[in-house]
N, C-alpha and C. Protein backbone atom coordinates (compact mmCIF):
# COMPACT_ATOMS: atom_id res chain seq x y z
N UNK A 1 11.15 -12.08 5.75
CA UNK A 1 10.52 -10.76 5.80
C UNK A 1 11.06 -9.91 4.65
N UNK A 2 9.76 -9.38 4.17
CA UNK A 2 10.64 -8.22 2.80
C UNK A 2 10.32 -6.97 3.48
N UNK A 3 11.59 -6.58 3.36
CA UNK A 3 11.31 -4.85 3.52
C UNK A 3 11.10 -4.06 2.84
N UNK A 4 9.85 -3.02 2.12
CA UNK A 4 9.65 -2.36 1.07
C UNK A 4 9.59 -0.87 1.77
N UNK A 5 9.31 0.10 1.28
CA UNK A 5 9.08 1.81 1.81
C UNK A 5 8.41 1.93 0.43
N UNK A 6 7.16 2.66 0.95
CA UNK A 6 6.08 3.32 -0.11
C UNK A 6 6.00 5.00 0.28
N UNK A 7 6.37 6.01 -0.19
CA UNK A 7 5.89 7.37 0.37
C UNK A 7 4.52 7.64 -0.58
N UNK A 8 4.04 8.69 0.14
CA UNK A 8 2.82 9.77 -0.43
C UNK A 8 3.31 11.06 -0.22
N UNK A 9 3.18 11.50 -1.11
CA UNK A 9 3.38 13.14 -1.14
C UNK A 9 3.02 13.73 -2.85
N UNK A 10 2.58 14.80 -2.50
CA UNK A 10 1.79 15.59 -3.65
C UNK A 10 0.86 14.67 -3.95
N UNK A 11 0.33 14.33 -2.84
CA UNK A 11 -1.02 13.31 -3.56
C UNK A 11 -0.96 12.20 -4.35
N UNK A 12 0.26 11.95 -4.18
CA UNK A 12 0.43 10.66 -4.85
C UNK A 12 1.37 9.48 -4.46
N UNK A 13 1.17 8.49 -5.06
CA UNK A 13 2.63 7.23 -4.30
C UNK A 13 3.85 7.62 -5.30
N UNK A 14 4.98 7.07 -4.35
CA UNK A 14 6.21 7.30 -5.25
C UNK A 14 6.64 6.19 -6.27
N UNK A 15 5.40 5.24 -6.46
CA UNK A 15 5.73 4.24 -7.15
C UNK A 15 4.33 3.65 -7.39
N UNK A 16 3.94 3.23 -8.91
CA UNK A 16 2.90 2.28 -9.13
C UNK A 16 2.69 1.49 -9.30
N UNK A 17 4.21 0.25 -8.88
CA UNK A 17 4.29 -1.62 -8.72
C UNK A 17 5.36 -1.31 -7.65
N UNK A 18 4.66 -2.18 -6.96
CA UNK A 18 5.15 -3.56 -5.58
C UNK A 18 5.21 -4.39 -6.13
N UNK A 19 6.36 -5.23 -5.85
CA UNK A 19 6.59 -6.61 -6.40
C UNK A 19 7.28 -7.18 -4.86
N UNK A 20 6.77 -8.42 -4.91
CA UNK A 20 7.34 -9.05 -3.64
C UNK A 20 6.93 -10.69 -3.68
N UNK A 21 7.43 -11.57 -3.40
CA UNK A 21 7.88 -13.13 -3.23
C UNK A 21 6.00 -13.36 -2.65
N UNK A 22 5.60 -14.33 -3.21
CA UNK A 22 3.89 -14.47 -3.04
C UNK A 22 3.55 -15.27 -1.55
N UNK A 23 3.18 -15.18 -0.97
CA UNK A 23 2.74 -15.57 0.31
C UNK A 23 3.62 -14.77 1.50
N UNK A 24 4.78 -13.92 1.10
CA UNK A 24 6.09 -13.52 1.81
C UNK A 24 5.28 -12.49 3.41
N UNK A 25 6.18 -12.49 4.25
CA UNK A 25 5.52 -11.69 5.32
C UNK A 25 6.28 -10.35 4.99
N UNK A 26 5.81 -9.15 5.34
CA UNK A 26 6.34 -7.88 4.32
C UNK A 26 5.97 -6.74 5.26
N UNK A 27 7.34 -6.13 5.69
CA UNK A 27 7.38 -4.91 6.52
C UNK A 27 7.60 -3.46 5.67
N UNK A 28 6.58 -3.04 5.44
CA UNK A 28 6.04 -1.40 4.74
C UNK A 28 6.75 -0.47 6.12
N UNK A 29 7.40 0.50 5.26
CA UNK A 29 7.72 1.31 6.07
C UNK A 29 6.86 2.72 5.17
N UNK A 30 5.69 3.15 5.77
CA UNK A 30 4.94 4.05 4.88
C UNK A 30 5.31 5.71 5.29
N UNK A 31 5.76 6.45 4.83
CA UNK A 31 5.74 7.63 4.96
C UNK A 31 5.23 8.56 4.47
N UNK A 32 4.13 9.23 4.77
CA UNK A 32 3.12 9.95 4.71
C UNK A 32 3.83 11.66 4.43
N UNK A 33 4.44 12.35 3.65
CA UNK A 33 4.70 13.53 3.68
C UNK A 33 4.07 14.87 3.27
N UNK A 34 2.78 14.56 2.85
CA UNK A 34 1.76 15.50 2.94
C UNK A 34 1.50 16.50 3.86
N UNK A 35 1.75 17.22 4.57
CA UNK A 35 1.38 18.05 6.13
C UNK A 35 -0.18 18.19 5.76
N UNK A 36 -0.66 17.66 6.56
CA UNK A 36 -1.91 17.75 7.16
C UNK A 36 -3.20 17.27 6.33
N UNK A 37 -2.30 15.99 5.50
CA UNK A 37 -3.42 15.48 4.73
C UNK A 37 -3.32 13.67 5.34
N UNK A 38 -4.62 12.99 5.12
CA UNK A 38 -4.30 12.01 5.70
C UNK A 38 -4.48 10.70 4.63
N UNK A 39 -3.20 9.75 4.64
CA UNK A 39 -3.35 9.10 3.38
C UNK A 39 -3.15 7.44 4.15
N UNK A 40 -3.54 6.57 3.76
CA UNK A 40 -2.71 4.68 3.96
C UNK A 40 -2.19 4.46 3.14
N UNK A 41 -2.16 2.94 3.30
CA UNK A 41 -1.94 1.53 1.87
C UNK A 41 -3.02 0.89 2.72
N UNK A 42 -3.44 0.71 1.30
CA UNK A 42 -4.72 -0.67 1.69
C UNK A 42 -4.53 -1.39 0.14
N UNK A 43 -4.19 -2.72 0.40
CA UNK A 43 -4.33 -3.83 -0.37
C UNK A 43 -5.55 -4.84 -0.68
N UNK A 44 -5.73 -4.65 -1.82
CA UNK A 44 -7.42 -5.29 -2.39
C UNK A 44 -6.68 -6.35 -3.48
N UNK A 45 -7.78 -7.69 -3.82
CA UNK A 45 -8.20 -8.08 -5.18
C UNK A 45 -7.86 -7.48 -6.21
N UNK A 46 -8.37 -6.54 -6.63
CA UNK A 46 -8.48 -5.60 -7.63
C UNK A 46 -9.60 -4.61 -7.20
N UNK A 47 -9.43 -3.48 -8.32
CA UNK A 47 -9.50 -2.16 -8.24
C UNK A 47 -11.14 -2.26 -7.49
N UNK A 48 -12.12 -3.46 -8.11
CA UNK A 48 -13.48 -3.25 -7.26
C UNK A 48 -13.33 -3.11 -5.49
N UNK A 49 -12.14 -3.15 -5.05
CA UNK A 49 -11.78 -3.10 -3.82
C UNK A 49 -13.05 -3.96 -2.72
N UNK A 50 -13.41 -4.73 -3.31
CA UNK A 50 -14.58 -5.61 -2.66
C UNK A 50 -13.67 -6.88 -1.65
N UNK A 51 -12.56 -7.37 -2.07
CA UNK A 51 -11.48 -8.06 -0.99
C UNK A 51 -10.35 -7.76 -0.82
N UNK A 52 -10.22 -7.39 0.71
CA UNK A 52 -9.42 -6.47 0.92
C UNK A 52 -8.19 -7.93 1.51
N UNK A 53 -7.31 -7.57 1.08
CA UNK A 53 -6.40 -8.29 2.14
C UNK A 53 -5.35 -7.55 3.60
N UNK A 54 -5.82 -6.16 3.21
CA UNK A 54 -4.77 -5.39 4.11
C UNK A 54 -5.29 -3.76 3.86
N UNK A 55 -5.42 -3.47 5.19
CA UNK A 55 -5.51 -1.68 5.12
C UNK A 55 -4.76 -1.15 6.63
N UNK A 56 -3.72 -0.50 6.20
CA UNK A 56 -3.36 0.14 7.33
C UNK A 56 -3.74 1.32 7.80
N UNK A 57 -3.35 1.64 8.80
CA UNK A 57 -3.96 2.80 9.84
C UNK A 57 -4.17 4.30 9.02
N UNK A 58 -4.38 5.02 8.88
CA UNK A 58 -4.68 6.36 8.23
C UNK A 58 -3.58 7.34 8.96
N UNK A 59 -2.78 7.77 8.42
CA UNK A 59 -2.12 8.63 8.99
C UNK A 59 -1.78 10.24 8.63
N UNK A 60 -1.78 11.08 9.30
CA UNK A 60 -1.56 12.11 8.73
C UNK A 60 -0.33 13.21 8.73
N UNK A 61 -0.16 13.52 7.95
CA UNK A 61 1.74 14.21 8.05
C UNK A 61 1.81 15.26 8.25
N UNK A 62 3.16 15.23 8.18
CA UNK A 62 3.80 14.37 8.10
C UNK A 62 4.25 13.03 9.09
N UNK A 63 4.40 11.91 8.59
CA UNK A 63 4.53 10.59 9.48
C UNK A 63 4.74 9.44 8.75
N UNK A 64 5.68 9.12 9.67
CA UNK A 64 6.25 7.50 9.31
C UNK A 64 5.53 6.43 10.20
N UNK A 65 4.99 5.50 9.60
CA UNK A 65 4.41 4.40 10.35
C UNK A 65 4.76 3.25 9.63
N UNK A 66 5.27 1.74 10.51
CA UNK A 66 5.61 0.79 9.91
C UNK A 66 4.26 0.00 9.97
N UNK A 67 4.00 -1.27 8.93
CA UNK A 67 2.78 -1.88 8.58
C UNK A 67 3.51 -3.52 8.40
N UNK A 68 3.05 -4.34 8.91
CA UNK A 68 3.53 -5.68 8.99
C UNK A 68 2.07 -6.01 8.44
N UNK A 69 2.19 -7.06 7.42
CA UNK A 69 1.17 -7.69 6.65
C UNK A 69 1.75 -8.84 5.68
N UNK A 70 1.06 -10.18 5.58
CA UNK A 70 1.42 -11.19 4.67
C UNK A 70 1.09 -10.90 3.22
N UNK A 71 1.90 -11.22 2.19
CA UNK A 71 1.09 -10.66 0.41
C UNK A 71 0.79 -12.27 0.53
N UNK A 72 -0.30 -11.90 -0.49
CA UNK A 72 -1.01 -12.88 -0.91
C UNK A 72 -0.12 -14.03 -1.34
N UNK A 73 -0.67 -15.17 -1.66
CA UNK A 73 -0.56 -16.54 -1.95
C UNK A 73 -0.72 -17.07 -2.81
N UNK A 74 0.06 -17.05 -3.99
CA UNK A 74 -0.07 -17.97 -5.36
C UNK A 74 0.52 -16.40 -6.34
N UNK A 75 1.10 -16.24 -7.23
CA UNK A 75 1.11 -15.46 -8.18
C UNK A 75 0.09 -14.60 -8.71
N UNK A 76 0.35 -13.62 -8.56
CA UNK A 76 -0.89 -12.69 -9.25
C UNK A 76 -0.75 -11.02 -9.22
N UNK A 77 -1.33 -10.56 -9.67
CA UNK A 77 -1.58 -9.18 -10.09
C UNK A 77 -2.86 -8.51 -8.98
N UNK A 78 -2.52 -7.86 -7.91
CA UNK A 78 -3.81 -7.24 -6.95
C UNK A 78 -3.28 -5.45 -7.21
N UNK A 79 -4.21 -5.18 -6.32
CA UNK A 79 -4.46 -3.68 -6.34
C UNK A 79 -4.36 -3.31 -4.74
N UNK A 80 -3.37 -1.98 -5.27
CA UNK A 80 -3.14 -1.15 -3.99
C UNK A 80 -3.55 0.02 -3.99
N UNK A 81 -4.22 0.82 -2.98
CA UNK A 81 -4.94 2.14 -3.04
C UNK A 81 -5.00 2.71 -1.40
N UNK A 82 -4.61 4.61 -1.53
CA UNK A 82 -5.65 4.92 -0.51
C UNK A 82 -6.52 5.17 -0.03
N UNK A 83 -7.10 4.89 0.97
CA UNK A 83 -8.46 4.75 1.04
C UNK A 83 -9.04 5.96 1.34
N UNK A 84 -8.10 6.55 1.80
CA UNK A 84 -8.63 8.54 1.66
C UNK A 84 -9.26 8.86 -0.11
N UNK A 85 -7.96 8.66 -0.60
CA UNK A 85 -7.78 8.90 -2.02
C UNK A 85 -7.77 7.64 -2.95
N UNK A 86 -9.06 7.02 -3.38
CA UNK A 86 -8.99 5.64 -3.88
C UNK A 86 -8.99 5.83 -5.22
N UNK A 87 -9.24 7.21 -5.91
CA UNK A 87 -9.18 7.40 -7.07
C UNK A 87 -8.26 7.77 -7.65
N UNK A 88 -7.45 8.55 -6.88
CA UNK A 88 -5.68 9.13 -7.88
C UNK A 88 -4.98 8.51 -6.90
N UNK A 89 -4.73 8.13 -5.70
CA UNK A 89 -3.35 7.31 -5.14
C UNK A 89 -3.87 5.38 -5.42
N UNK A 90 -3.26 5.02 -6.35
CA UNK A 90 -3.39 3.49 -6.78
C UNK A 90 -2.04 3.46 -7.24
N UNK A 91 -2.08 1.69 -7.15
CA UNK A 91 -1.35 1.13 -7.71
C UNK A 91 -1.17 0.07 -7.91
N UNK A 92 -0.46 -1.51 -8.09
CA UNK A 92 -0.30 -2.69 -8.67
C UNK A 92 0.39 -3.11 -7.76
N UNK A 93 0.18 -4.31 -6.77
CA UNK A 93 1.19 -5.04 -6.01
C UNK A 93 0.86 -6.12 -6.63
N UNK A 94 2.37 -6.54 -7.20
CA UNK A 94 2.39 -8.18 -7.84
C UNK A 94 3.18 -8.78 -7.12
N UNK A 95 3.00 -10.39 -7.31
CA UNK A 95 3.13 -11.13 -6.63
C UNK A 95 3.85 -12.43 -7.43
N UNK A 96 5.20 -12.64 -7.24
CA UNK A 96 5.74 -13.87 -7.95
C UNK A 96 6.08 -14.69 -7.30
C-alpha cells in the first residue's frame, strides 16, 4: 500500500505529479480545504478524460476523506483532475 495526501485549497492541488510504483494499491488521504466549495481526485487516461480509472466522492470543506484505489498497470504518464474543476485543478499521476 502507498500512502500519498493530495490537498485542494485556493482552487487548486498542492502538487502537479503523483508518482507511485505501477499496478501498486494506493491510500489518498484527500483534504479538501476550501469552505464550502466542493472538489475530488478523479484519475483518467489522459486529459480527454474519456477512461477513467478512479473518481472519488465529491467533497466539500472543509474535509478529509480517505480514497483506496489501484494505479494503473505497466508504466506510464495518466491524468489527474477535479471533476468539479476539470479545467484549473489537474495534474500528472505517473507511474513507474
Amino acid at each position: 500500500m502507498v500512502a500519498i495526501t493530495l490537498t485542494a485549497e485556493g482552487m487548486a492541488f498542492d502538487t502537479k505529479e503523483i508518482t507511485v510504483p505501477a499496478g501498486s494499491p494506493v491510500e489518498m488521504t484527500f483534504e479538501n480545504r476550501d469552505t464550502g466549495v466542493p472538489h475530488n481526485f478523479a484519475l483518467y487516461r489522459d486529459s480527454s478524460a474519456a477512461e477513467k480509472f478512479f473518481a472519488g466522492e465529491v467533497i466539500t470543506g472543509p474535509k478529509t476523506v480517505t480514497y483506496t484505489f489501484t494505479a494503473p498497470s505497466g508504466k506510464g504518464r495518466f491524468f489527474f483532475r477535479c471533476d468539479v474543476h476539470p479545467k484549473m485543478m489537474t495534474g500528472a499521476f505517473v507511474t513507474t
